[in-house]
Protein backbone atom coordinates (compact mmCIF):
# COMPACT_ATOMS: atom_id res chain seq x y z
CA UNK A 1 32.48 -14.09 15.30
CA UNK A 2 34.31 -13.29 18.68
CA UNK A 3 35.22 -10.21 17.66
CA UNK A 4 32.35 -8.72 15.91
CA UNK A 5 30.15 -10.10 19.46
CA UNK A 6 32.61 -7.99 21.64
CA UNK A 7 31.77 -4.96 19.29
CA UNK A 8 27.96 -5.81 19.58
CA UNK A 9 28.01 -6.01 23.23
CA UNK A 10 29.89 -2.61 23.60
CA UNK A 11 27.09 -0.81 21.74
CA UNK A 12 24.59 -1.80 24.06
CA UNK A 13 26.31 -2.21 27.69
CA UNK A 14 24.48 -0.59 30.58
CA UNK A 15 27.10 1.67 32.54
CA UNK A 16 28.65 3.68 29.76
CA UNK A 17 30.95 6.30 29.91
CA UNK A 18 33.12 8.51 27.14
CA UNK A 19 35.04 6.60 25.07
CA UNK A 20 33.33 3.40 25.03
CA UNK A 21 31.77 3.90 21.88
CA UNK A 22 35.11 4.82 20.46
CA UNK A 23 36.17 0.92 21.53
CA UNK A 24 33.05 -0.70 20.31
CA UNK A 25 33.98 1.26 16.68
CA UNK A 26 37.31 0.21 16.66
CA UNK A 27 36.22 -3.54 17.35
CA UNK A 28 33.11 -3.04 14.69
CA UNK A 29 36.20 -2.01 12.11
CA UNK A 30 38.32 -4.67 13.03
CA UNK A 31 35.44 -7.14 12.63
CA UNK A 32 35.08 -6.03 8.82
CA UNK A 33 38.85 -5.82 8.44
CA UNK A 34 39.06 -10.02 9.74
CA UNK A 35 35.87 -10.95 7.79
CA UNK A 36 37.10 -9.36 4.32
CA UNK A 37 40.74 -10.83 4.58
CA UNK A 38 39.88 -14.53 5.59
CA UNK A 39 36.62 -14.37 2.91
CA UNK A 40 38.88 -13.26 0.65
CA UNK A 41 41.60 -15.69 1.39
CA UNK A 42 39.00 -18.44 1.31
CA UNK A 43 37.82 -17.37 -2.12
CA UNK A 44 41.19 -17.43 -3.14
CA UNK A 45 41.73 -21.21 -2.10
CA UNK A 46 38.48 -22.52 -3.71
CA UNK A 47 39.32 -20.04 -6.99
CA UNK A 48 42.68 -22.27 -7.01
CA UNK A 49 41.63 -25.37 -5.97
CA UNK A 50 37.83 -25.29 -7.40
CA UNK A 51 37.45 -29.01 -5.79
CA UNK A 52 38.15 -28.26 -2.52
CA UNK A 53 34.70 -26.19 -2.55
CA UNK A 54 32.61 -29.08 -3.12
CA UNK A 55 34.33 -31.21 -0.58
CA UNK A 56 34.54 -28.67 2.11
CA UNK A 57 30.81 -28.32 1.79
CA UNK A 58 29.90 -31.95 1.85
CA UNK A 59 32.85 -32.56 4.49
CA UNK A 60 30.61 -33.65 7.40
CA UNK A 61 32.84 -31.40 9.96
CA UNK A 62 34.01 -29.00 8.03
CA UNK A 63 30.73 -28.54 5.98
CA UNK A 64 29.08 -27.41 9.06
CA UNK A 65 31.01 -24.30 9.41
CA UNK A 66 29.72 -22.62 6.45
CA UNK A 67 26.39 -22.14 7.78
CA UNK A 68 28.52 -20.89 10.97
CA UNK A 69 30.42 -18.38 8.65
CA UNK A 70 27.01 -16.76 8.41
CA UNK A 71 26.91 -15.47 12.06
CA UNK A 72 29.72 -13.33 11.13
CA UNK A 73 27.37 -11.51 8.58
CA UNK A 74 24.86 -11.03 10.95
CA UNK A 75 26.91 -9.68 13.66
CA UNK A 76 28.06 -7.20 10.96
CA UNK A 77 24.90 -5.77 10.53
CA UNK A 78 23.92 -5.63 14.05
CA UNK A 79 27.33 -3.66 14.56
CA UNK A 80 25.90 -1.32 11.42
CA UNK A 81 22.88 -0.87 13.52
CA UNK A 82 24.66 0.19 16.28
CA UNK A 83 27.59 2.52 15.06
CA UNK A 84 27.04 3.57 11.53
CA UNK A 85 23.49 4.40 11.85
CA UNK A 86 23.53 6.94 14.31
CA UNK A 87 26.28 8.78 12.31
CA UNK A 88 24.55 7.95 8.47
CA UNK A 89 21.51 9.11 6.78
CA UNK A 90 18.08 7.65 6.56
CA UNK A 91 19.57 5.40 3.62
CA UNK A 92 21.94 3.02 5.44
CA UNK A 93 17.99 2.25 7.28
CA UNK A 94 16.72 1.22 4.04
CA UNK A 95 19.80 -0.54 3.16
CA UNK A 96 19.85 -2.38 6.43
CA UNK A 97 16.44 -3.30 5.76
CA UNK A 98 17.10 -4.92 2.66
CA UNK A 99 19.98 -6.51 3.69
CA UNK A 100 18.03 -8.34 6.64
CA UNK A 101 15.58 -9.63 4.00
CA UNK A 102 18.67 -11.23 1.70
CA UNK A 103 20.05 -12.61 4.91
CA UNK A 104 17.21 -14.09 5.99
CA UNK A 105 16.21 -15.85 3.08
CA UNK A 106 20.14 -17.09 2.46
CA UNK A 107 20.12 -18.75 5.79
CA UNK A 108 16.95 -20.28 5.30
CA UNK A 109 18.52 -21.80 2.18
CA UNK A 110 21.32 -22.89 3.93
CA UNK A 111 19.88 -24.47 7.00
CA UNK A 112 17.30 -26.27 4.31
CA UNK A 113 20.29 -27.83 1.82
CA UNK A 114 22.77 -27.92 4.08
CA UNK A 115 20.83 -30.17 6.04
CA UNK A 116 19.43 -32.10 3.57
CA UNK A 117 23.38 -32.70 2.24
CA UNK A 118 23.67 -34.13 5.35
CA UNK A 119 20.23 -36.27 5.67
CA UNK A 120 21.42 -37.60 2.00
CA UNK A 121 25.14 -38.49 2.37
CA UNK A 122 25.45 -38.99 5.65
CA UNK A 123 24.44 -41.98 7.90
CA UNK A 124 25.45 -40.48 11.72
CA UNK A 125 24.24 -41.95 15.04
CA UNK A 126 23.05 -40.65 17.92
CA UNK A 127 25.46 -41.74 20.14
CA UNK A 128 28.24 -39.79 18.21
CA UNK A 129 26.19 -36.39 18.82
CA UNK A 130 27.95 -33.17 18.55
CA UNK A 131 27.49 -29.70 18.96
CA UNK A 132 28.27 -28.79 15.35
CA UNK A 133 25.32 -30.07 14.11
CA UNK A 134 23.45 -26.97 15.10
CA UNK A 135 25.28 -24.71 12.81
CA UNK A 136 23.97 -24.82 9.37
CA UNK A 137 20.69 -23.67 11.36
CA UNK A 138 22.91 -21.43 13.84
CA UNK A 139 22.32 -18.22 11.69
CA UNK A 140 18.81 -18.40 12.34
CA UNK A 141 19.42 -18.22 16.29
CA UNK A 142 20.31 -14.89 15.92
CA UNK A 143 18.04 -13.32 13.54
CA UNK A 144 15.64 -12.52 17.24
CA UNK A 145 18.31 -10.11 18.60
CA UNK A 146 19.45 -8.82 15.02
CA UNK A 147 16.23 -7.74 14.30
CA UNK A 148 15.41 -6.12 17.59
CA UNK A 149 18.28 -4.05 16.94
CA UNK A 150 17.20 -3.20 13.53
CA UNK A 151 13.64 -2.43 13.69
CA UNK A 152 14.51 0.58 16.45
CA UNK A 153 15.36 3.00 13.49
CA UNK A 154 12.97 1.44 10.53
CA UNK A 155 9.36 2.48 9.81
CA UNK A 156 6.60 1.07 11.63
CA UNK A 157 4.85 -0.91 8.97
CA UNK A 158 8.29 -2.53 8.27
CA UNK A 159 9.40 -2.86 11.60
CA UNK A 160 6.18 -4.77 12.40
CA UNK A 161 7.23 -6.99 8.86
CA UNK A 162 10.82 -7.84 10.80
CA UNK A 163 9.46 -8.95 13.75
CA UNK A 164 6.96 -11.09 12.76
CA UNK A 165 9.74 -12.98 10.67
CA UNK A 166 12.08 -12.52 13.31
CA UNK A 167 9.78 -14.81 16.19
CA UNK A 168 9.11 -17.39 13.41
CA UNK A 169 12.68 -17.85 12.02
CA UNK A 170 13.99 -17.59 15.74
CA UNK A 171 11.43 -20.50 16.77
CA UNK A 172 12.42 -22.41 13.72
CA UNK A 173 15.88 -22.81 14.95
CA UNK A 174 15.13 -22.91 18.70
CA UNK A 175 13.08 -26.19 18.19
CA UNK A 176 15.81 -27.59 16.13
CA UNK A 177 18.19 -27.07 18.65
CA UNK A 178 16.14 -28.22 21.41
CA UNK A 179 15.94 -31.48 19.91
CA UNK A 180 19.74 -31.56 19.35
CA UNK A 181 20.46 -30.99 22.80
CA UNK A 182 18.30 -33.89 23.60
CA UNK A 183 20.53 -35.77 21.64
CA UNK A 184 23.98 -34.35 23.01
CA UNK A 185 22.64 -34.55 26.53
CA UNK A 186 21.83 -38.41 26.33
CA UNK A 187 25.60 -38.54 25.06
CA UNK A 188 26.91 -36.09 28.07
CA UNK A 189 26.09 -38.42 30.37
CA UNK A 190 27.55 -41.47 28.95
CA UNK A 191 31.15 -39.51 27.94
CA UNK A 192 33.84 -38.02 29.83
CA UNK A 193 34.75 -34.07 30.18
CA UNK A 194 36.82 -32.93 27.08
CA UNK A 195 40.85 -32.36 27.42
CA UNK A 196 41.54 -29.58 29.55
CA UNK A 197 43.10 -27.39 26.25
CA UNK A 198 40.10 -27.41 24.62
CA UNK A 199 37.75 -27.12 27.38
CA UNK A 200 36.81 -23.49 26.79
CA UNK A 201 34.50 -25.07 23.79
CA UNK A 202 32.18 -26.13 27.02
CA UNK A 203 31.13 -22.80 26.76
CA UNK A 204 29.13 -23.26 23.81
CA UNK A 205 28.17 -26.76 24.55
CA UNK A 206 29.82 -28.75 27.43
CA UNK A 207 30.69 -31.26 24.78
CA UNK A 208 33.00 -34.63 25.99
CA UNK A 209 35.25 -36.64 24.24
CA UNK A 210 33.87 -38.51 21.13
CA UNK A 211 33.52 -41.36 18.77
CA UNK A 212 32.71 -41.33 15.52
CA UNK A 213 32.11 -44.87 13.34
CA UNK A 214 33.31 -43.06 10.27
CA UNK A 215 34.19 -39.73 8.77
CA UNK A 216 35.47 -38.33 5.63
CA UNK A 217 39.01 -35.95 5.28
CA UNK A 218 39.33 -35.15 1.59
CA UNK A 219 37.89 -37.33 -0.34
CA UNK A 220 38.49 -40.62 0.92
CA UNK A 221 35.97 -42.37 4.04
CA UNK A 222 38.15 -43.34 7.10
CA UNK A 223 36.89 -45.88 9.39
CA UNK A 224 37.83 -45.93 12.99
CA UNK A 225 37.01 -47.58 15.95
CA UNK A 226 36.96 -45.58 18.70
CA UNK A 227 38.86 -41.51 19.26
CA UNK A 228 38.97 -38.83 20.99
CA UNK A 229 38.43 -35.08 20.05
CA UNK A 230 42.38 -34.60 19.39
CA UNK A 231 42.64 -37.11 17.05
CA UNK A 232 40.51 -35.33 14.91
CA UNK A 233 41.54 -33.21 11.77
CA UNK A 234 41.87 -29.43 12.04
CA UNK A 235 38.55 -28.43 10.63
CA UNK A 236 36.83 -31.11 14.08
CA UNK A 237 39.07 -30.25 16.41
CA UNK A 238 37.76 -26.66 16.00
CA UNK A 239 33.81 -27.69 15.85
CA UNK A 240 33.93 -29.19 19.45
CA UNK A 241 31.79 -25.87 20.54
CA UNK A 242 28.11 -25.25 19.21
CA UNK A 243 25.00 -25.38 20.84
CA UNK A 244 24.71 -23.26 24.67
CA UNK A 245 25.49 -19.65 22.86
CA UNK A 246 21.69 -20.36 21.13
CA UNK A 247 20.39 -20.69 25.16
CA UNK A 248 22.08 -16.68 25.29
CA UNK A 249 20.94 -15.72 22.18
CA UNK A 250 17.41 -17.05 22.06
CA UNK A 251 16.51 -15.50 25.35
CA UNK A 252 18.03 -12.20 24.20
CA UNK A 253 15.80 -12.40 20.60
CA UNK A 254 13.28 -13.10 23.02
CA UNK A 255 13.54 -10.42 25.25
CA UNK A 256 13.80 -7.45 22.77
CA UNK A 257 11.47 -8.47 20.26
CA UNK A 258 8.79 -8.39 23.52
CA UNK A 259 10.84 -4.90 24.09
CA UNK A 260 9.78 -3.82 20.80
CA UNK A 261 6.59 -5.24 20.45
CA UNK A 262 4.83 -2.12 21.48
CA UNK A 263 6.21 -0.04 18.91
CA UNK A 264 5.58 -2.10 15.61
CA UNK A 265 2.31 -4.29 16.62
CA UNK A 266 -1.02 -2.68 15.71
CA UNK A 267 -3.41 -1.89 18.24
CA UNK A 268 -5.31 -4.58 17.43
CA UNK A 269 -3.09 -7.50 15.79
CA UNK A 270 -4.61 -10.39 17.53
CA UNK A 271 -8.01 -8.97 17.94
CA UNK A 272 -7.81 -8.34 21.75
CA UNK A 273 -9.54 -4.96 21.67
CA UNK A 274 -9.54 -4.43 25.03
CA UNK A 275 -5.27 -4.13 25.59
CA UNK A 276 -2.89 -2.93 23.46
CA UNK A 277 -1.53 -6.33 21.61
CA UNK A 278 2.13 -5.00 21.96
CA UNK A 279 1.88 -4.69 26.02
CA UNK A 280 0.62 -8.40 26.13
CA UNK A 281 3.38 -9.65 24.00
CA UNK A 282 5.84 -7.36 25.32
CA UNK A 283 4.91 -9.20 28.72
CA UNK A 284 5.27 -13.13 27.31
CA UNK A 285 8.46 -11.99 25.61
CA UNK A 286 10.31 -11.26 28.74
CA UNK A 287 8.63 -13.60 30.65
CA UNK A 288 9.67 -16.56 28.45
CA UNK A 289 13.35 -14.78 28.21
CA UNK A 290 13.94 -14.74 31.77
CA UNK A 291 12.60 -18.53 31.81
CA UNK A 292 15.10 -19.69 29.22
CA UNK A 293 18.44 -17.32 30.43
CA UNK A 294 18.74 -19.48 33.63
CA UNK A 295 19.42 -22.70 31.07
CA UNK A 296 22.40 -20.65 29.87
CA UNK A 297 23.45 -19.35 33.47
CA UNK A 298 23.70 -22.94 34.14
CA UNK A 299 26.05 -24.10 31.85
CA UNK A 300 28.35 -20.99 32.21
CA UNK A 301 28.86 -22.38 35.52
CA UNK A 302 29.57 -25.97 34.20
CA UNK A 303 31.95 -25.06 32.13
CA UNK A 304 33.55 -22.80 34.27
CA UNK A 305 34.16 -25.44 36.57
CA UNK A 306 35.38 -28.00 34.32
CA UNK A 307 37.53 -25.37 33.15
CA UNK A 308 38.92 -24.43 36.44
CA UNK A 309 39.12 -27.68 38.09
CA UNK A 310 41.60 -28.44 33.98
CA UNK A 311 43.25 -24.94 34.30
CA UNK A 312 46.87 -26.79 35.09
CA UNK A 313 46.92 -28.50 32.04
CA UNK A 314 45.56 -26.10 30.27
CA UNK A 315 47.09 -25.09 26.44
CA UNK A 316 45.90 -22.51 23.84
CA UNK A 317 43.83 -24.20 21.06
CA UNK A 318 41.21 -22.65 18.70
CA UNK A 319 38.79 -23.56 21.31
CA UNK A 320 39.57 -20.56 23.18
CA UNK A 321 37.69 -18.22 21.72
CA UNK A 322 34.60 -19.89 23.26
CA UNK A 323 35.89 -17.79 25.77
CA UNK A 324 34.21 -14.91 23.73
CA UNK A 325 31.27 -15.61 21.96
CA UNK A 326 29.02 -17.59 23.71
CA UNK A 327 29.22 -15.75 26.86
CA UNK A 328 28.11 -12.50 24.47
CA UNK A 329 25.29 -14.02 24.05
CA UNK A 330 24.77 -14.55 27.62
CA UNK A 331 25.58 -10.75 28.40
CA UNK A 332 23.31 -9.74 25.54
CA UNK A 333 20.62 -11.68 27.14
CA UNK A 334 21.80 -10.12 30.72
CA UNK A 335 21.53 -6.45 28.54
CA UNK A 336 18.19 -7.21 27.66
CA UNK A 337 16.84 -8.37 31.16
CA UNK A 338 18.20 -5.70 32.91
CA UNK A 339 16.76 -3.21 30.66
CA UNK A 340 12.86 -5.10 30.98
CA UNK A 341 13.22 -4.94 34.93
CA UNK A 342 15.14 -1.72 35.20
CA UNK A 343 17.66 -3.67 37.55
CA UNK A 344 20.84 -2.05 38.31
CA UNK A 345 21.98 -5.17 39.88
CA UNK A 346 21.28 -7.43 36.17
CA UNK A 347 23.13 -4.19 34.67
CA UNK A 348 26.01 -3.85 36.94
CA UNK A 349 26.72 -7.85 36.11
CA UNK A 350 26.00 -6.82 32.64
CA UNK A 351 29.38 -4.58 32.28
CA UNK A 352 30.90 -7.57 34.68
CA UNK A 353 30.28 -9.71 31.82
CA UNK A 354 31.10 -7.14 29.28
CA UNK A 355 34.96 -6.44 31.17
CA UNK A 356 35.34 -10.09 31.45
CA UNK A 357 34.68 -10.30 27.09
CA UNK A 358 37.61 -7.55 26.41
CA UNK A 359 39.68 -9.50 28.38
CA UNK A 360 39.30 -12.80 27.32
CA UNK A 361 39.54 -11.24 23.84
CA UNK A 362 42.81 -9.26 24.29
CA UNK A 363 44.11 -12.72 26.00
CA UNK A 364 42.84 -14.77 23.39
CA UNK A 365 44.48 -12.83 20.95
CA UNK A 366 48.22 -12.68 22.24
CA UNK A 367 48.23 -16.49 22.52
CA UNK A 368 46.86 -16.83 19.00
CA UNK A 369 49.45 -14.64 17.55
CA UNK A 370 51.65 -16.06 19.58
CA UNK A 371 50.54 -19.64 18.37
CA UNK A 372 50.62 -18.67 14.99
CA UNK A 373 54.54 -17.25 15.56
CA UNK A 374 55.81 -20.61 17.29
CA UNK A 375 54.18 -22.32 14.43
CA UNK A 376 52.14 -24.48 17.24
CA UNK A 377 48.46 -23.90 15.45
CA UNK A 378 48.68 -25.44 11.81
């Protein structure tokens, strides 16, 4: 996901000069290079062990992920958007079109069974919140700023189609996740900071140490006391991050679909005759945008702290790449705002942001491979 965010970001950073649309391709490329080779390694595993399929969905940690997986898909088709388009014919419009439908109606499957998996077989209390439990509806976060890229190039009459699904799927998952951060904030304040390795996860939520009453690896039920985050399995230890990227990402799908209101809403949609529907929602979409972007401003700055105030003790885990992709969301958001009010001051934090991403990437990276060399990871 980090990697096709970077190459999201770089098509639409304020600031631009030659070449940077050569570096957003070669990340867009690199995304679809990753995604094929682990999807096809991961088909691979189930096609040998067809078991492990069932349990990893039903797993309730590593279960989770596969509604996750889905961002990846969507980030591929925003990166379509923003560097095949330009250089394809009107077809790859069409076929981005239809591919927003099938993705839209596959993650509304998934958020709907995957959840009810979990409302069946599972019997989790509040007090062991966690930020994972937004991601079998995370795909939906990020339908808002997929299909304001999207419906820029398609036909008005199907643009206007997009974006109507675009505020109700993106409301769908915002309310869910509201009422999951209710539940992981009652926790915050009763649990200490995470361990300083995997404190860049804070980024997505600013999630402490935990306790779980019970939790299945394989196929056998475990029950424990009380642990802590690095006690967990693999597949946990990773899910520690989930919930602030939707704060980024829900003010940026809010933001551009009141961008693009204008050009897809009829005259007369809500039967205000008097002004154009598509100024008055463009209005209320940026408005509510630039209410909800502080909520993410604010816990980039939490985190940041923690992580500073931990940076001593601080060793390369998975987590890192929290580094990454929440804090696209944020700059995606910051894209967005800068472009309503025509600040060079949002924008010039904007590419900020954007310099700080390829960085943390290209850092991220080198101790990953590195990682994966000392045979410190698995």
């Amino acid at each position: 996901m980090s990697t096709g965010a970077v190459a999201v970001v770089l098509g639409q950073t304020p600031n631009r000069f030659p070449g940077l649309d050569t570096i957003g391709t070669i990340f867009f490329i690199l995304n679809l290079v990753l995604f094929v080779a682990i999807t096809a390694v991961m088909i691979t595993r189930f096609i040998m062990f067809p078991q492990k399929l069932s349990e990893s969905l039903n797993h309730p940690i590593e279960g989770l992920f596969f509604g996750a997986a889905w961002v990846s898909v969507s980030l591929i088709l925003n990166g379509t958007q923003a560097y095949g388009v330009p250089n394809c014919g009107p077809w790859l419009v069409e076929a981005l079109r239809i591919c927003f439908w099938m993705y839209c109606g596959a993650v509304m499957l998934v958020a709907i069974f995957q959840y009810y998996i979990f409302f069946q077989g599972e019997r989790l209390q509040v007090k062991d919140a966690m930020p994972a439990w937004i991601f079998p509806m995370y795909p939906l976060l990020v339908v808002g700023p997929k299909a304001g890229a999207l419906i820029q190039s398609q036909p008005q009459g199907a643009g206007y189609q997009m974006w109507a699904a675009a505020v109700m799927l993106q409301g769908l998952a915002w309310i869910v996740s509201i009422m999951i951060y209710a539940m992981y904030m009652q926790r915050l304040m009763t649990s200490e900071l995470p361990s300083p390795p995997t404190r860049p996860g804070m980024y997505i939520s600013v999630g402490p140490a935990g306790e779980f009453n019970t939790f299945h690896h394989g196929t056998k039920k475990q029950t424990v006391s009380r642990w802590c985050w690095s006690d967990l399995p693999l597949q946990a230890h990773i899910a520690r991050p989930a919930l602030t990227a939707s704060l980024g990402y829900t003010a940026a799908g809010l933001i551009v679909l009141g961008i693009r209101a204008p050009s897809v809403l009829p005259f007369n949609a809500f039967g205000i005759s008097e002004i154009p529907d598509g100024q008055i929602v463009r209005a209320l979409g940026i408005l509510a945008g630039s209410f909800v972007i502080m909520f993410s401003v604010w816990f980039f700055f939490v985190s940041s702290v923690a992580i500073i105030a931990g940076i001593k003790q601080m060793t390369f885990t998975l987590n890192w790449w929290a580094f990454v992709f929440p804090n696209a969301g944020l700059t995606l958001a910051g894209i967005q705002l800068g472009s309503a009010y025509s600040s060079p001051g949002i924008n010039g934090v904007c590419s900020a942001l954007t310099l700080f991403l390829v960085t943390m990437w290209l850092i991220t990276a080198a101790f990953h491979i590195k990682a994966i060399w000392q045979g410190t990871l698995l």
